[in-house]
PDB file of N, CA and C in Angstrom:
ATOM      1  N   UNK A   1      73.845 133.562  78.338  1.00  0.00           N
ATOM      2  CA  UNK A   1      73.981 132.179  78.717  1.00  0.00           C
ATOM      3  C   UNK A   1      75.180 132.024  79.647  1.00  0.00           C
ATOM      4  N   UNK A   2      74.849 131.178  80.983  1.00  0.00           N
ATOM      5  CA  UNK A   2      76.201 130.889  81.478  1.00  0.00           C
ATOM      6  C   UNK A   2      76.948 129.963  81.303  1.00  0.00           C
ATOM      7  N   UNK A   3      78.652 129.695  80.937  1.00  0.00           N
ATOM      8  CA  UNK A   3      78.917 128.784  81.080  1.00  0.00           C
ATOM      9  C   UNK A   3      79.915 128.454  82.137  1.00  0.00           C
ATOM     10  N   UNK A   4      79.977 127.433  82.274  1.00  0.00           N
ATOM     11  CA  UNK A   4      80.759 126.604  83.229  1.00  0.00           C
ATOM     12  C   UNK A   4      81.807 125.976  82.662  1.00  0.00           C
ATOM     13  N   UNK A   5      82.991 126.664  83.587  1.00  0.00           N
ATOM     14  CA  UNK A   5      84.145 125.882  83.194  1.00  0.00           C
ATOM     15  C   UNK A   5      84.545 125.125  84.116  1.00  0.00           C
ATOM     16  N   UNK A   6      84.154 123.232  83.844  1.00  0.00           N
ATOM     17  CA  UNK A   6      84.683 122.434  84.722  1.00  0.00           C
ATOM     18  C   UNK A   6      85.862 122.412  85.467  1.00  0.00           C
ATOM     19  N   UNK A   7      86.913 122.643  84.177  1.00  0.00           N
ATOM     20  CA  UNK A   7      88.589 122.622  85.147  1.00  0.00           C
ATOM     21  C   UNK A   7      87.891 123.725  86.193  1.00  0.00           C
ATOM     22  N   UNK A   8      87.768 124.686  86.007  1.00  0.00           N
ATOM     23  CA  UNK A   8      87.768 125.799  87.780  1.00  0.00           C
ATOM     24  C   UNK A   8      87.261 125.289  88.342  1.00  0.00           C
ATOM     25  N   UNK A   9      86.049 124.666  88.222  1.00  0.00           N
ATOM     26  CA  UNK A   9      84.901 124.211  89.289  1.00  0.00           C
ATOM     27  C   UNK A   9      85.739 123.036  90.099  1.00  0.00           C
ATOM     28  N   UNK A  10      86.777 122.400  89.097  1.00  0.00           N
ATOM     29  CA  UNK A  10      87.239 121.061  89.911  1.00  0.00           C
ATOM     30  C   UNK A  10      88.493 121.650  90.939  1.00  0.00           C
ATOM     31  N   UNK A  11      89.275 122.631  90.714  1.00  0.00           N
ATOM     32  CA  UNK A  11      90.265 123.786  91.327  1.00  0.00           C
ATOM     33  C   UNK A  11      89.698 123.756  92.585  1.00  0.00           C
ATOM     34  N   UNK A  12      88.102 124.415  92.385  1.00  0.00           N
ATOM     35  CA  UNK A  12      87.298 125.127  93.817  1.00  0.00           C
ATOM     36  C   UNK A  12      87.215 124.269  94.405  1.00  0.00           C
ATOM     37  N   UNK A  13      86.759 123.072  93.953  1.00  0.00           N
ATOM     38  CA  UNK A  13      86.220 122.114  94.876  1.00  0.00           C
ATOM     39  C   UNK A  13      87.453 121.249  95.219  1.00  0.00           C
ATOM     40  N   UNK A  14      88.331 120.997  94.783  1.00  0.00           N
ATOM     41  CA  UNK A  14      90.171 120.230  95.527  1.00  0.00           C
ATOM     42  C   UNK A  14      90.278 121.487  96.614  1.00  0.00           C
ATOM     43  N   UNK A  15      90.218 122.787  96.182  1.00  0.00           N
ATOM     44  CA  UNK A  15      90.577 124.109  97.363  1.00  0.00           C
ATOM     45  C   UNK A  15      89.412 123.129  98.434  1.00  0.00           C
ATOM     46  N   UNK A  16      87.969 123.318  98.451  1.00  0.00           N
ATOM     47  CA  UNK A  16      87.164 123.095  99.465  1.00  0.00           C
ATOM     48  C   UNK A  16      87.141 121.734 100.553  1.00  0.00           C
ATOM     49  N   UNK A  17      87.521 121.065  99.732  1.00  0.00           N
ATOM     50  CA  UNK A  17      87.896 119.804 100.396  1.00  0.00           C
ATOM     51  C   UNK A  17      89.188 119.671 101.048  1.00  0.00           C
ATOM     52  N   UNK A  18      90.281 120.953 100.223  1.00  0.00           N
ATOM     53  CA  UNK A  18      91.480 120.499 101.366  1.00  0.00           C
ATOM     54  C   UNK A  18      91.191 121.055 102.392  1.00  0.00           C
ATOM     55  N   UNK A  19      90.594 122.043 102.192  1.00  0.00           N
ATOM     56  CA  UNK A  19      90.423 123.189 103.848  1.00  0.00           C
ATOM     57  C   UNK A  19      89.609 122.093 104.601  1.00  0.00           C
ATOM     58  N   UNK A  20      88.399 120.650 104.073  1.00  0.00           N
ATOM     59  CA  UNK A  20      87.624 120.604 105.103  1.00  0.00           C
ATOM     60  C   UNK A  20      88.058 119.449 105.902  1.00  0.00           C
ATOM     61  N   UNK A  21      89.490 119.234 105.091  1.00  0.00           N
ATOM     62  CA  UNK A  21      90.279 117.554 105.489  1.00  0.00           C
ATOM     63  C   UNK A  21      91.177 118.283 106.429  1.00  0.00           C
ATOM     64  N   UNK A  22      91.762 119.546 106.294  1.00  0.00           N
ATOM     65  CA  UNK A  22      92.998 119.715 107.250  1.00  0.00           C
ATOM     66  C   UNK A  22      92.721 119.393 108.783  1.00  0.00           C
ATOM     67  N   UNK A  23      91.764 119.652 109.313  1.00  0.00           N
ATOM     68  CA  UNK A  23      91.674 119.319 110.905  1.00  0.00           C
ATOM     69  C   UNK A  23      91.273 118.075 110.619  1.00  0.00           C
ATOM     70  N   UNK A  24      90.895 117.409 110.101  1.00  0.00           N
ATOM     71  CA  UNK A  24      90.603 115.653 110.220  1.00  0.00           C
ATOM     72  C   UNK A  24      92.067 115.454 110.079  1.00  0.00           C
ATOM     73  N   UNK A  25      93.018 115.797 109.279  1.00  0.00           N
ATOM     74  CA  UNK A  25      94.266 114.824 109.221  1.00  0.00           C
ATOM     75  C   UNK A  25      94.821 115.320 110.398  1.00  0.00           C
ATOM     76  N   UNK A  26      95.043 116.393 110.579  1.00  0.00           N
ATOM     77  CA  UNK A  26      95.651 117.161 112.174  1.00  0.00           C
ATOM     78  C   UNK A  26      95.220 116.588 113.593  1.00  0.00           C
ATOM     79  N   UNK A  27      93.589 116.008 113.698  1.00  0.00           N
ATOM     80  CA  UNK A  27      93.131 115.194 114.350  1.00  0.00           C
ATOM     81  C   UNK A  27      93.922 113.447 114.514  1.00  0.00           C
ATOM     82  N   UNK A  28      93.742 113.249 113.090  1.00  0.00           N
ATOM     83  CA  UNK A  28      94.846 111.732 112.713  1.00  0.00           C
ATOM     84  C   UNK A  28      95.970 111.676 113.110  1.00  0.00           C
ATOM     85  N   UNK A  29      96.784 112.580 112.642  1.00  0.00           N
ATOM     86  CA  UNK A  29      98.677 112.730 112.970  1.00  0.00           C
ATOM     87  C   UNK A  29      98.437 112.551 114.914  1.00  0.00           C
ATOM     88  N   UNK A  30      97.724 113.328 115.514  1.00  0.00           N
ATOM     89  CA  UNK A  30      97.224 112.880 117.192  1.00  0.00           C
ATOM     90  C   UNK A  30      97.568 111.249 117.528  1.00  0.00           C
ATOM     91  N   UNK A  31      95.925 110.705 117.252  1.00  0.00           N
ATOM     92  CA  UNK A  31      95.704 109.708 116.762  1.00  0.00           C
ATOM     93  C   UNK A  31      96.728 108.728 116.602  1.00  0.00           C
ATOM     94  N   UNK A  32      97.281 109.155 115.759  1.00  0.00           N
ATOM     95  CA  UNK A  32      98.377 107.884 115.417  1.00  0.00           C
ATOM     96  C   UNK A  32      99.906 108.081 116.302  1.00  0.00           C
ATOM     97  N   UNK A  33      99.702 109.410 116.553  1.00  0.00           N
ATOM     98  CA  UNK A  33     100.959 109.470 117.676  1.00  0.00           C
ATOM     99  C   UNK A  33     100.706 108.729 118.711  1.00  0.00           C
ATOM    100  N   UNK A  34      99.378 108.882 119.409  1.00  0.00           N
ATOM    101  CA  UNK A  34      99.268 108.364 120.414  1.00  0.00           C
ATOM    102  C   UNK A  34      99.222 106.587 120.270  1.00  0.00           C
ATOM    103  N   UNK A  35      99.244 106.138 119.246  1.00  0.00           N
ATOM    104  CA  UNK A  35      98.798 104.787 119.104  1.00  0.00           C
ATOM    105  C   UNK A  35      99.884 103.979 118.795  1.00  0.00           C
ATOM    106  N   UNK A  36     100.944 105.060 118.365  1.00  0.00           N
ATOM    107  CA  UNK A  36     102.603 104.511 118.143  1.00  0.00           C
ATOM    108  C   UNK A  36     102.838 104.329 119.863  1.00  0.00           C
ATOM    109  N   UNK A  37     102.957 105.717 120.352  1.00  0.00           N
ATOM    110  CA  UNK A  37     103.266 105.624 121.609  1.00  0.00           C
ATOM    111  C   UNK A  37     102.797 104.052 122.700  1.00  0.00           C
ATOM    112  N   UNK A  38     101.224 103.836 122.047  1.00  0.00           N
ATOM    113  CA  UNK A  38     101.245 102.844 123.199  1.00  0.00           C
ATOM    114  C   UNK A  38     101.110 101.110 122.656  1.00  0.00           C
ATOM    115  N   UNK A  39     101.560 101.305 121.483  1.00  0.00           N
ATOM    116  CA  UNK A  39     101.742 100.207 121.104  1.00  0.00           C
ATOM    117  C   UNK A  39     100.442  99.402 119.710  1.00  0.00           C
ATOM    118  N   UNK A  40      99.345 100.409 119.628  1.00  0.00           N
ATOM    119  CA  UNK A  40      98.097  99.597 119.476  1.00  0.00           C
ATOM    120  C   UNK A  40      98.404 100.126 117.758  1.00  0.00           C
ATOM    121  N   UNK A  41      97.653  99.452 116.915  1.00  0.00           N
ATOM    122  CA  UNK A  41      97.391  99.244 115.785  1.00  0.00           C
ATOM    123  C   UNK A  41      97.107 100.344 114.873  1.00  0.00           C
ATOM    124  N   UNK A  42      98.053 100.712 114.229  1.00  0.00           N
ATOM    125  CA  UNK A  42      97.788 102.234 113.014  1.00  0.00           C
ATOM    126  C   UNK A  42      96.901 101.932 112.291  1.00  0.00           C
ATOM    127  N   UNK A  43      97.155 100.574 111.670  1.00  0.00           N
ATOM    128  CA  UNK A  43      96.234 100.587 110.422  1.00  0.00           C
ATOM    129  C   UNK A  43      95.147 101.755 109.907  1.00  0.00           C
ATOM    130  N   UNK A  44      94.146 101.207 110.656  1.00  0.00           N
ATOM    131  CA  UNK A  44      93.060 101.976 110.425  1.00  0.00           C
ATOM    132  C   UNK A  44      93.312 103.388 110.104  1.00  0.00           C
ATOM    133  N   UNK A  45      94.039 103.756 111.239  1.00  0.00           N
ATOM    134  CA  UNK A  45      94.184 105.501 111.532  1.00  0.00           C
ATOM    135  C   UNK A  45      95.003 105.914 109.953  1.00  0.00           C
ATOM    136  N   UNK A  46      96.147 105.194 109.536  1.00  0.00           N
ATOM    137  CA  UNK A  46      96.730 105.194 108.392  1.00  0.00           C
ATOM    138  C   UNK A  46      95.744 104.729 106.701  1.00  0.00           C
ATOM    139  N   UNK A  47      94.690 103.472 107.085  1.00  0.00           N
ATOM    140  CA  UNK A  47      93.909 103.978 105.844  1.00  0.00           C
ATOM    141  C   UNK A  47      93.519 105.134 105.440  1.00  0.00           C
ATOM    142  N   UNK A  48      92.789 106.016 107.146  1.00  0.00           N
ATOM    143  CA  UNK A  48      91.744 107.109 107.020  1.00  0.00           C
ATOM    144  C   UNK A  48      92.394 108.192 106.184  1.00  0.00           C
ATOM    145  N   UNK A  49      93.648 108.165 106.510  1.00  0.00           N
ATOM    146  CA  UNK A  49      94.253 109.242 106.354  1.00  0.00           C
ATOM    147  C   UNK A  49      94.773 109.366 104.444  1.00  0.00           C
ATOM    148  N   UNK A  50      95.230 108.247 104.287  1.00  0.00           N
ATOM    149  CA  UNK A  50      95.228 108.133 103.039  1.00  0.00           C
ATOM    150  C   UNK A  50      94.116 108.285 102.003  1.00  0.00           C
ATOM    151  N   UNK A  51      92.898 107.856 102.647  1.00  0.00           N
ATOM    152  CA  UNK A  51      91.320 108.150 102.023  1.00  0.00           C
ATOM    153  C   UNK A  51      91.170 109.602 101.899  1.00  0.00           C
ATOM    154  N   UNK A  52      91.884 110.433 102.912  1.00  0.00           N
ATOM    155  CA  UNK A  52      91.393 111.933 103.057  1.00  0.00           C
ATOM    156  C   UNK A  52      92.790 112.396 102.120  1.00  0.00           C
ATOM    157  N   UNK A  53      93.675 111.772 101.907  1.00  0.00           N
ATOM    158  CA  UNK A  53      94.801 112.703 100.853  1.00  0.00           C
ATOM    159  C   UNK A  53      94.090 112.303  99.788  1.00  0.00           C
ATOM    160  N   UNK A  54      93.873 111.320  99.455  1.00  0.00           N
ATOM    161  CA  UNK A  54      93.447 111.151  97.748  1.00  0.00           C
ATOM    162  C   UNK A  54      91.948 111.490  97.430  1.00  0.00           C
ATOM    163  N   UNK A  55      90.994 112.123  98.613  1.00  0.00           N
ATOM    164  CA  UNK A  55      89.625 112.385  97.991  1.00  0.00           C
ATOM    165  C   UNK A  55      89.718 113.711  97.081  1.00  0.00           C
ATOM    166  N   UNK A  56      90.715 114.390  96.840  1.00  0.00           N
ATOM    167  CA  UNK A  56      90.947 115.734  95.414  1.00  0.00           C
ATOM    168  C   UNK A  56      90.549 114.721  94.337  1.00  0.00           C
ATOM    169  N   UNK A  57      91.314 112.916  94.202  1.00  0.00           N
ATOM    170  CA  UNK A  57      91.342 112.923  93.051  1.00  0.00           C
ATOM    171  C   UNK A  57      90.124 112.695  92.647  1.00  0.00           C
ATOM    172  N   UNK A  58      88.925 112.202  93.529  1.00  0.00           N
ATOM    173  CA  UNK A  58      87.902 111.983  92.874  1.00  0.00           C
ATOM    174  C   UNK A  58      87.016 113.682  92.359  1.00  0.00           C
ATOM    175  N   UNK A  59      87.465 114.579  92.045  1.00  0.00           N
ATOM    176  CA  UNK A  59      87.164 116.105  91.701  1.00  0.00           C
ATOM    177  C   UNK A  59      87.716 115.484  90.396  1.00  0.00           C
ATOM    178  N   UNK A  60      88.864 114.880  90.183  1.00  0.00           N
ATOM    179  CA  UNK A  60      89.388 114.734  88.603  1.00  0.00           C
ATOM    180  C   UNK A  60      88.502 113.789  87.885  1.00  0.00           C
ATOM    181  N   UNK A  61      88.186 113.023  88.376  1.00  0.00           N
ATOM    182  CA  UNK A  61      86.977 111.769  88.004  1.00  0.00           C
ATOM    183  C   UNK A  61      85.325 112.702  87.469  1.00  0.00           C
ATOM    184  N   UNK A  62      85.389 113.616  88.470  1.00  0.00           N
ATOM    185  CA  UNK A  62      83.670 114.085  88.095  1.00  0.00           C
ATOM    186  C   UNK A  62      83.556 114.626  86.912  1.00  0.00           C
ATOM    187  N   UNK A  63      82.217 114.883  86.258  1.00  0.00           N
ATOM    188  CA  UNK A  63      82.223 115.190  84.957  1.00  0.00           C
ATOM    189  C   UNK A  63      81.243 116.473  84.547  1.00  0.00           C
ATOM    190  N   UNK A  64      80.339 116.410  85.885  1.00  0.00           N
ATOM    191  CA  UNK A  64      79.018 117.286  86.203  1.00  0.00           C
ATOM    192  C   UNK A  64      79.459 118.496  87.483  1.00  0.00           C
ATOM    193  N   UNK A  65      78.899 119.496  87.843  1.00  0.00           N
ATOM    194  CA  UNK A  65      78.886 120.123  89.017  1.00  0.00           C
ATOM    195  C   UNK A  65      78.033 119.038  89.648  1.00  0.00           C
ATOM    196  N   UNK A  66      77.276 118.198  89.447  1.00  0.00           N
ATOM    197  CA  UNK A  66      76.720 117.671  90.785  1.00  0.00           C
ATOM    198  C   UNK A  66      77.396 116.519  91.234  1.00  0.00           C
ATOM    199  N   UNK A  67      77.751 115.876  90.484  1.00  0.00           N
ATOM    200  CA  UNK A  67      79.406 115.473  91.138  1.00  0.00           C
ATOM    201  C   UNK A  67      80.655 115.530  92.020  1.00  0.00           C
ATOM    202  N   UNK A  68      80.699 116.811  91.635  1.00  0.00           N
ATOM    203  CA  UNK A  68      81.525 117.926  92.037  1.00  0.00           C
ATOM    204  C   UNK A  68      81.154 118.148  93.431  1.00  0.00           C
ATOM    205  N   UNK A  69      79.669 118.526  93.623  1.00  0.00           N
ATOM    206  CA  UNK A  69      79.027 118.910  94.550  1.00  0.00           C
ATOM    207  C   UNK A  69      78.981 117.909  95.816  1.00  0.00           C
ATOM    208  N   UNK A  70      78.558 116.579  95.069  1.00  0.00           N
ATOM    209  CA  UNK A  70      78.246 115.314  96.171  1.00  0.00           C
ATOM    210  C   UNK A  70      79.974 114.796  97.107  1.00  0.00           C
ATOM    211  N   UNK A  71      80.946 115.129  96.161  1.00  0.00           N
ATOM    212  CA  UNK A  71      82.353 115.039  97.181  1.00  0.00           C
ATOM    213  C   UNK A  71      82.111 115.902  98.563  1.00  0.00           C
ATOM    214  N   UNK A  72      82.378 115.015  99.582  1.00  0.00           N
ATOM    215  CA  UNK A  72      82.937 115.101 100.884  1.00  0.00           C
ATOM    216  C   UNK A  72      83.531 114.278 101.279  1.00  0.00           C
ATOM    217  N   UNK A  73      84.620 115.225 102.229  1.00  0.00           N
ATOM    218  CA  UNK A  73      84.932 114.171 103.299  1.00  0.00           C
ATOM    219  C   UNK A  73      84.702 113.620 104.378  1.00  0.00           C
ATOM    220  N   UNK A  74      83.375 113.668 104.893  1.00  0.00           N
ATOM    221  CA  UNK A  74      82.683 112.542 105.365  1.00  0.00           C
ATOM    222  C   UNK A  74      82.610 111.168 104.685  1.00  0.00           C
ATOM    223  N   UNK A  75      83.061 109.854 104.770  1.00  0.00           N
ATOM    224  CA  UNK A  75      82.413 108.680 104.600  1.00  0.00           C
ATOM    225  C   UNK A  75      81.165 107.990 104.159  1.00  0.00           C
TER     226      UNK A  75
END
């Protein structure tokens, strides 16, 4: 029989999601440089970015691998 140990599965999947956020936030930090520079409105660029640091915690929330599974960071 196999079993599954959630804590790892939730480990793998915070690992998979940070690797798939790092060029989206690296893209953002751009983004928002350039938008300091010319004056126009962070907001947004500063929600996104905060949405992409805290999507690990929803890995702590799941309860299933398919849970687990349905996290991305796509929108």
């Amino acid at each position: 029989m196999i079993v599954i140990d959630i804590d790892k599965a939730k480990a793998i999947t915070k690992d998979r999601l940070r690797a798939e956020r790092a060029p989206l936030l690296a893209a953002l930090d751009v983004q928002f440089q350039r938008a300091l520079e010319s004056g126009a409105d962070t907001s947004a660029i500063v929600a996104e970015k905060n949405r992409l640091r805290d999507i690990t915690k929803l890995a702590d929330a799941a309860t299933t691998l398919d849970e687990l599974r349905a996290i991305t960071v796509e929108s």
